[in-house]
C-alpha atoms as a PDB file:
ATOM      1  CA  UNK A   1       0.000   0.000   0.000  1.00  0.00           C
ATOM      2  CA  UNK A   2       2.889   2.309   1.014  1.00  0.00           C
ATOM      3  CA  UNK A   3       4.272   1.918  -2.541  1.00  0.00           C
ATOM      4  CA  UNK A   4       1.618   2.330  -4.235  1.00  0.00           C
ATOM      5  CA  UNK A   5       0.583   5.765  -2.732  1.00  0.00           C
ATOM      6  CA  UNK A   6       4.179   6.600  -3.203  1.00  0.00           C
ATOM      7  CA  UNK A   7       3.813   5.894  -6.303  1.00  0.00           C
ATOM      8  CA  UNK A   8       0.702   8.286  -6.765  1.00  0.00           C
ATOM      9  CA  UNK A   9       2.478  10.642  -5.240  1.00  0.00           C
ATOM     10  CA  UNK A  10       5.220  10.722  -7.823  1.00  0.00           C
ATOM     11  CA  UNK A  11       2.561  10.306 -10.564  1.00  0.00           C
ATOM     12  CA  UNK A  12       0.838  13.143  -9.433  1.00  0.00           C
ATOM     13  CA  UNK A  13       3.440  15.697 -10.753  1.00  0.00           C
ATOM     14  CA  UNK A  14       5.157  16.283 -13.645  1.00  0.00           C
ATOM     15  CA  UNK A  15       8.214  13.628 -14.561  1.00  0.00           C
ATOM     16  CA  UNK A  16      11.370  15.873 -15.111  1.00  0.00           C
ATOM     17  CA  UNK A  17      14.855  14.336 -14.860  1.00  0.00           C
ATOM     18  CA  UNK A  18      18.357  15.393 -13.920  1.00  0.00           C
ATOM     19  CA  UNK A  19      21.373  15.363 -16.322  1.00  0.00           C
ATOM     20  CA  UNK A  20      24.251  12.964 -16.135  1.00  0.00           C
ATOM     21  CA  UNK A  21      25.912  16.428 -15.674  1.00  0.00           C
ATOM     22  CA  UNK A  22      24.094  17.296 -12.342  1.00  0.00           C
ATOM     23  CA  UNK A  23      22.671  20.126 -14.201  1.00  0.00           C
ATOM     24  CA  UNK A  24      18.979  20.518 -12.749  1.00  0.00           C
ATOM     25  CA  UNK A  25      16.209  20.327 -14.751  1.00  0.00           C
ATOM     26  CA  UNK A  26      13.396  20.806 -12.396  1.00  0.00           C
ATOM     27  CA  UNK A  27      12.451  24.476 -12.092  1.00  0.00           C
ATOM     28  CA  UNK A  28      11.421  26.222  -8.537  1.00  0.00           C
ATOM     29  CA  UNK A  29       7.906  26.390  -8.458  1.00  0.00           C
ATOM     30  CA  UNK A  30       6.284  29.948  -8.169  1.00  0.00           C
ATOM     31  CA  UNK A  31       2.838  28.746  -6.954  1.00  0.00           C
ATOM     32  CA  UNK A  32       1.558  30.223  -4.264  1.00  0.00           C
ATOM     33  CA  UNK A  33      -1.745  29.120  -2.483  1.00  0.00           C
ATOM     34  CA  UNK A  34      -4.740  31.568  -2.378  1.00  0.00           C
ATOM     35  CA  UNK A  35      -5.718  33.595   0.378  1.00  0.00           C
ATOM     36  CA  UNK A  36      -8.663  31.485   0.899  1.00  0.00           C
ATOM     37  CA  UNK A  37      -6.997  28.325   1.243  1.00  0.00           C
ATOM     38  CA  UNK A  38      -4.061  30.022   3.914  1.00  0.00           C
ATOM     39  CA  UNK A  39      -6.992  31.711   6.168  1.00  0.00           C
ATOM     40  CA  UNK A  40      -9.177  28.255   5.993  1.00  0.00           C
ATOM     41  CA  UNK A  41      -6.082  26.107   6.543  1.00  0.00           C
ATOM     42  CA  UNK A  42      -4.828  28.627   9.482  1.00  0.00           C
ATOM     43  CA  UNK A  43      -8.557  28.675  10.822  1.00  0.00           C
ATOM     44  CA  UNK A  44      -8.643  24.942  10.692  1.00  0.00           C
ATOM     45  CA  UNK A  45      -4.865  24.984  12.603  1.00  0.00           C
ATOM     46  CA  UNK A  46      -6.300  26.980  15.311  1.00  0.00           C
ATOM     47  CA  UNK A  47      -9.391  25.169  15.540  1.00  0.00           C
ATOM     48  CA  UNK A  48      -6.958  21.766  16.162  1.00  0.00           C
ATOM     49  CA  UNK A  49      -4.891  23.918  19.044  1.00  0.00           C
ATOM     50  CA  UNK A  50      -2.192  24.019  16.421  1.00  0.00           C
ATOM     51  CA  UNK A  51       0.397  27.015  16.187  1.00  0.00           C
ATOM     52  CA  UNK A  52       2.727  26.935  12.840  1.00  0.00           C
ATOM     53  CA  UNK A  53       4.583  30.061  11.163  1.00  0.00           C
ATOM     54  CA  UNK A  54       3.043  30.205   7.673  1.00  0.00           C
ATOM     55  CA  UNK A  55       5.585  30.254   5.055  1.00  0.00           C
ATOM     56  CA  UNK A  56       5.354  32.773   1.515  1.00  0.00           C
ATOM     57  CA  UNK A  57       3.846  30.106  -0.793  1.00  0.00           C
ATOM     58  CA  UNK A  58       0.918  29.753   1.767  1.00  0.00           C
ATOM     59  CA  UNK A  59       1.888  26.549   3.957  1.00  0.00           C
ATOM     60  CA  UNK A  60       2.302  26.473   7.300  1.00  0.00           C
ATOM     61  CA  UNK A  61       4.914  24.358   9.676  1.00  0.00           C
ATOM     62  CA  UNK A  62       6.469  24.068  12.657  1.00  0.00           C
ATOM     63  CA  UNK A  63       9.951  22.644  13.170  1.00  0.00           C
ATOM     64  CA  UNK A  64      10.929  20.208  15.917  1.00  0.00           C
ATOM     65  CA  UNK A  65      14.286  19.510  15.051  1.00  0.00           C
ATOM     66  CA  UNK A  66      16.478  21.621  12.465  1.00  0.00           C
ATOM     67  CA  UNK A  67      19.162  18.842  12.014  1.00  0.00           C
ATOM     68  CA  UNK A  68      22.744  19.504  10.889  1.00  0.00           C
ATOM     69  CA  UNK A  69      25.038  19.069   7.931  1.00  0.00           C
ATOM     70  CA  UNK A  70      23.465  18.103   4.490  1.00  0.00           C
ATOM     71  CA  UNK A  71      21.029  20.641   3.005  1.00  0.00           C
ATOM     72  CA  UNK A  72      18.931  20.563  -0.319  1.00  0.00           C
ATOM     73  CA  UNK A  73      20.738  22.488  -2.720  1.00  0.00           C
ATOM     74  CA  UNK A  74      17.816  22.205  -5.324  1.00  0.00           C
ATOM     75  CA  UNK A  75      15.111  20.110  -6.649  1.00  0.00           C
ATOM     76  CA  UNK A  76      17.528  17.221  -7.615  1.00  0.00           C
ATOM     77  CA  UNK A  77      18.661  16.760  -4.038  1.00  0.00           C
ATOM     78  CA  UNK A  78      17.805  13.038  -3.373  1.00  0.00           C
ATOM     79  CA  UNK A  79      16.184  13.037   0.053  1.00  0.00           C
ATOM     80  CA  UNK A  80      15.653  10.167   2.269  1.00  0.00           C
ATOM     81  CA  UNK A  81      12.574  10.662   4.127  1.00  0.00           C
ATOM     82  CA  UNK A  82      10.909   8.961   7.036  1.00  0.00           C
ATOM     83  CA  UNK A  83       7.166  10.163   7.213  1.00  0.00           C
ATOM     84  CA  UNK A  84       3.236  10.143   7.712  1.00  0.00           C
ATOM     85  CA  UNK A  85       0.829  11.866   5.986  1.00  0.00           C
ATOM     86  CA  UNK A  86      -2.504  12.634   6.943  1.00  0.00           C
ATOM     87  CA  UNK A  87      -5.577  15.014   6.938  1.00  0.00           C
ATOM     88  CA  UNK A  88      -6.418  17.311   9.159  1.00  0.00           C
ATOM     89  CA  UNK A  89      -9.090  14.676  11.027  1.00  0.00           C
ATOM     90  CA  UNK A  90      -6.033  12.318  12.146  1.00  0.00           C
ATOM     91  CA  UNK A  91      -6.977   9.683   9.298  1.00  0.00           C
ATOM     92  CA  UNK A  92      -3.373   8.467   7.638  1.00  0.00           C
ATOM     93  CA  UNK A  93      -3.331   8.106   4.038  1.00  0.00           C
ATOM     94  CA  UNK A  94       0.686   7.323   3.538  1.00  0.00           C
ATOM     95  CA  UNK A  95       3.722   6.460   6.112  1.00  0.00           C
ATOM     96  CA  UNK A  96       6.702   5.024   5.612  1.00  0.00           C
ATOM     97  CA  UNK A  97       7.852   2.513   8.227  1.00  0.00           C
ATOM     98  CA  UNK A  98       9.854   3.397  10.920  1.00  0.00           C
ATOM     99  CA  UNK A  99      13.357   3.554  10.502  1.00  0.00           C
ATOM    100  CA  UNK A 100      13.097   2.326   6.525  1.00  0.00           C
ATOM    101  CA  UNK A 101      13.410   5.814   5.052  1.00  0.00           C
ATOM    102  CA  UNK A 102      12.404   6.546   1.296  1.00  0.00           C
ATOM    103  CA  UNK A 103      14.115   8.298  -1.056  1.00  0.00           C
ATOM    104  CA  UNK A 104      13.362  10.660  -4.151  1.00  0.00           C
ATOM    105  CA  UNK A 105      14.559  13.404  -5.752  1.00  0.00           C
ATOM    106  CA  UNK A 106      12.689  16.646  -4.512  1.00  0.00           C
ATOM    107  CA  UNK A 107      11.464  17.654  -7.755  1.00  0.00           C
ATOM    108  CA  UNK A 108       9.147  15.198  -8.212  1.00  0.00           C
ATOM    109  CA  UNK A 109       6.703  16.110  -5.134  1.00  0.00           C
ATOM    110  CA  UNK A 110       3.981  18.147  -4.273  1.00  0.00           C
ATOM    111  CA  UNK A 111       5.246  21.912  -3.621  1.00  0.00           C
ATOM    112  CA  UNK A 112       4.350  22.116  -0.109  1.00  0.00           C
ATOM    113  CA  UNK A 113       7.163  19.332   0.334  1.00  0.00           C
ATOM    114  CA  UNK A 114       9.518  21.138  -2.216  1.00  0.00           C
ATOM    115  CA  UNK A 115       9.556  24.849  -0.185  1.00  0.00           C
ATOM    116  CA  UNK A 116       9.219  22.666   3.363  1.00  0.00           C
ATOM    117  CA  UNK A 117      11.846  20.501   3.363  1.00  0.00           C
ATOM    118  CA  UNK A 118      14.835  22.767   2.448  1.00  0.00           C
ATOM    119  CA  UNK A 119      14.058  24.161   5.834  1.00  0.00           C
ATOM    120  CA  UNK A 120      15.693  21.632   7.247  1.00  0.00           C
ATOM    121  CA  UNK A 121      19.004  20.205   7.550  1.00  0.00           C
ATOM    122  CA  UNK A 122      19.962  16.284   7.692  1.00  0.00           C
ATOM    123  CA  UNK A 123      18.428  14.427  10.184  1.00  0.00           C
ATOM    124  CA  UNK A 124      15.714  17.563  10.997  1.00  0.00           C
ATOM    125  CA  UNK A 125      12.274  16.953  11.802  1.00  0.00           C
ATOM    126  CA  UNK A 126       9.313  19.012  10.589  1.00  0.00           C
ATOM    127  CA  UNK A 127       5.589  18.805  10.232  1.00  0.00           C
ATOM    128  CA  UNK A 128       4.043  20.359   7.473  1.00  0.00           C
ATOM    129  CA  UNK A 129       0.649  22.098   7.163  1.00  0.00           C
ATOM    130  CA  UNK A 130      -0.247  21.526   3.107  1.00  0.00           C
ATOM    131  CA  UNK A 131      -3.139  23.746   1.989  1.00  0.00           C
ATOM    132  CA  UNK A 132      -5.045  22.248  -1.822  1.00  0.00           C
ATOM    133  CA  UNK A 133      -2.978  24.063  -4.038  1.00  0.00           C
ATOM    134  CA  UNK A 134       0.604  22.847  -2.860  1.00  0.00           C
ATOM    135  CA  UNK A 135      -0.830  19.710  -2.303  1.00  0.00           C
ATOM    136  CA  UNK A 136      -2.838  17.408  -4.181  1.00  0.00           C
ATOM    137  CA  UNK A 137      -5.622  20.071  -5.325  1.00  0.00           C
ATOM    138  CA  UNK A 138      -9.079  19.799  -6.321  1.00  0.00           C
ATOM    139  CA  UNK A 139      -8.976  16.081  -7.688  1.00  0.00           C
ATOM    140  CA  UNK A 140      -9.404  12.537  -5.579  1.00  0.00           C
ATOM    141  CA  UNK A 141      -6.633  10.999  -4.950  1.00  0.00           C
ATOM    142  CA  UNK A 142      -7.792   7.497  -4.937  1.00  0.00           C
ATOM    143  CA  UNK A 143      -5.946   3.956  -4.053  1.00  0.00           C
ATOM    144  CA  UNK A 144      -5.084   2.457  -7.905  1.00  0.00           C
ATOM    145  CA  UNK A 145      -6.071  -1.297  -7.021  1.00  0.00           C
ATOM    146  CA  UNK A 146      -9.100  -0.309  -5.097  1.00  0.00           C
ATOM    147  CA  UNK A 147     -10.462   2.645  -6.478  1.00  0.00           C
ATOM    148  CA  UNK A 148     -10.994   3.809  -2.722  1.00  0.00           C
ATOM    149  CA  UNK A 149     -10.232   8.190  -2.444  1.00  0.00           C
ATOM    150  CA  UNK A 150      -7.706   8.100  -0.198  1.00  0.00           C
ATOM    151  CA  UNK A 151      -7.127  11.868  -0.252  1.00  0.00           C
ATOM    152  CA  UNK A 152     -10.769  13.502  -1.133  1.00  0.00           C
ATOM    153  CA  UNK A 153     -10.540  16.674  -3.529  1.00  0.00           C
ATOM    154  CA  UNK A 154      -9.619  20.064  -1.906  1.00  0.00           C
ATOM    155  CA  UNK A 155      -8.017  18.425   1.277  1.00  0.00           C
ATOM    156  CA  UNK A 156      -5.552  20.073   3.567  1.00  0.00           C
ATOM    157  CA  UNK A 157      -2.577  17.978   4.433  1.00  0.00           C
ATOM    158  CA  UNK A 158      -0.657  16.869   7.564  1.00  0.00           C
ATOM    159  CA  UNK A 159       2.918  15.440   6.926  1.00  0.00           C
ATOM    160  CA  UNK A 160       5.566  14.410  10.000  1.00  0.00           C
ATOM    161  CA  UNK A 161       8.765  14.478   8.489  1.00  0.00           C
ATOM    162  CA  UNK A 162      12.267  13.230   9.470  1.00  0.00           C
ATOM    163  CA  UNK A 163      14.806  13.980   6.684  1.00  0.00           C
ATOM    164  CA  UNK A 164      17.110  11.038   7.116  1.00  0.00           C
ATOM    165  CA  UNK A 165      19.491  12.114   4.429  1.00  0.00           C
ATOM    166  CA  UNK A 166      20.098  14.345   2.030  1.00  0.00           C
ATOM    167  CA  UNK A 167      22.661  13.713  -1.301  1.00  0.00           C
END
């Protein structure tokens, strides 16, 4: 199950590869979320005892742990993550299990995780506050072998994340 949402996830965004010359090929996304979608997912925050500093694009987060050493230099960083996602009700669409980090290249997530992560340093921890727009947006995110939505249309995300490594 973890693999396949994984592997929604990474279908869910445009495919874009590095260069055997390390030149980057993704480009820094310029989104920002609507003012709606900030002031419903800060009214939802505070409605959950939640407080977060809200970052430009629109999400919000709050960081336990900064970590030290390795930081994303861009998009084609390969991060190893450990992590759960989940709305803002406490049901879990995606986690990894604990201590079995996976990996990508930053590019090829949602936004929210592109701008959130680079706060952090190797081995940080952070939880991120995802409004529709940096997220998954206005579509269903269902499971592929049972159809099931998994992540309903317009949802605001939760993700705990511990940035295992970064390369």
């Amino acid at each position: 199950m973890n693999k396949i949402i994984l592997l929604v996830l990474l279908m869910a965004i445009v495919f874009v590869s590095c260069t055997k010359d390390n030149k980057c090929l993704y480009n820094d996304s310029t989104l920002v979320a609507p003012q709606t979608e900030i002031d419903n997912l800060r009214d939802s925050l505070t409605a959950h005892g939640i407080t977060a500093t809200l970052h430009p694009s629109g999400f919000y987060y709050n960081i336990e742990k900064q970590g030290s050493g390795g930081v994303v230099s861009n998009l084609c960083t390969t991060v190893f993550v450990d992590y759960k996602g989940s709305l803002l009700n406490g049901n879990i669409f995606d986690s990894t299990v604990t201590n079995n980090p996976t990996y990508f290249q930053l590019g090829q997530v949602i936004v929210g995780w592109q701008k959130g992560i680079p706060l952090l340093n190797k081995d940080g921890v952070i939880n991120l506050f995802i409004p529709p727009t940096l997220g998954y947006g206005y579509k269903d995110v269902k499971n592929p072998q049972t159809g099931q939505v998994i992540i309903p249309s317009g949802s605001n995300l939760v993700f705990h994340v511990h940035v295992a490594d970064i390369q």
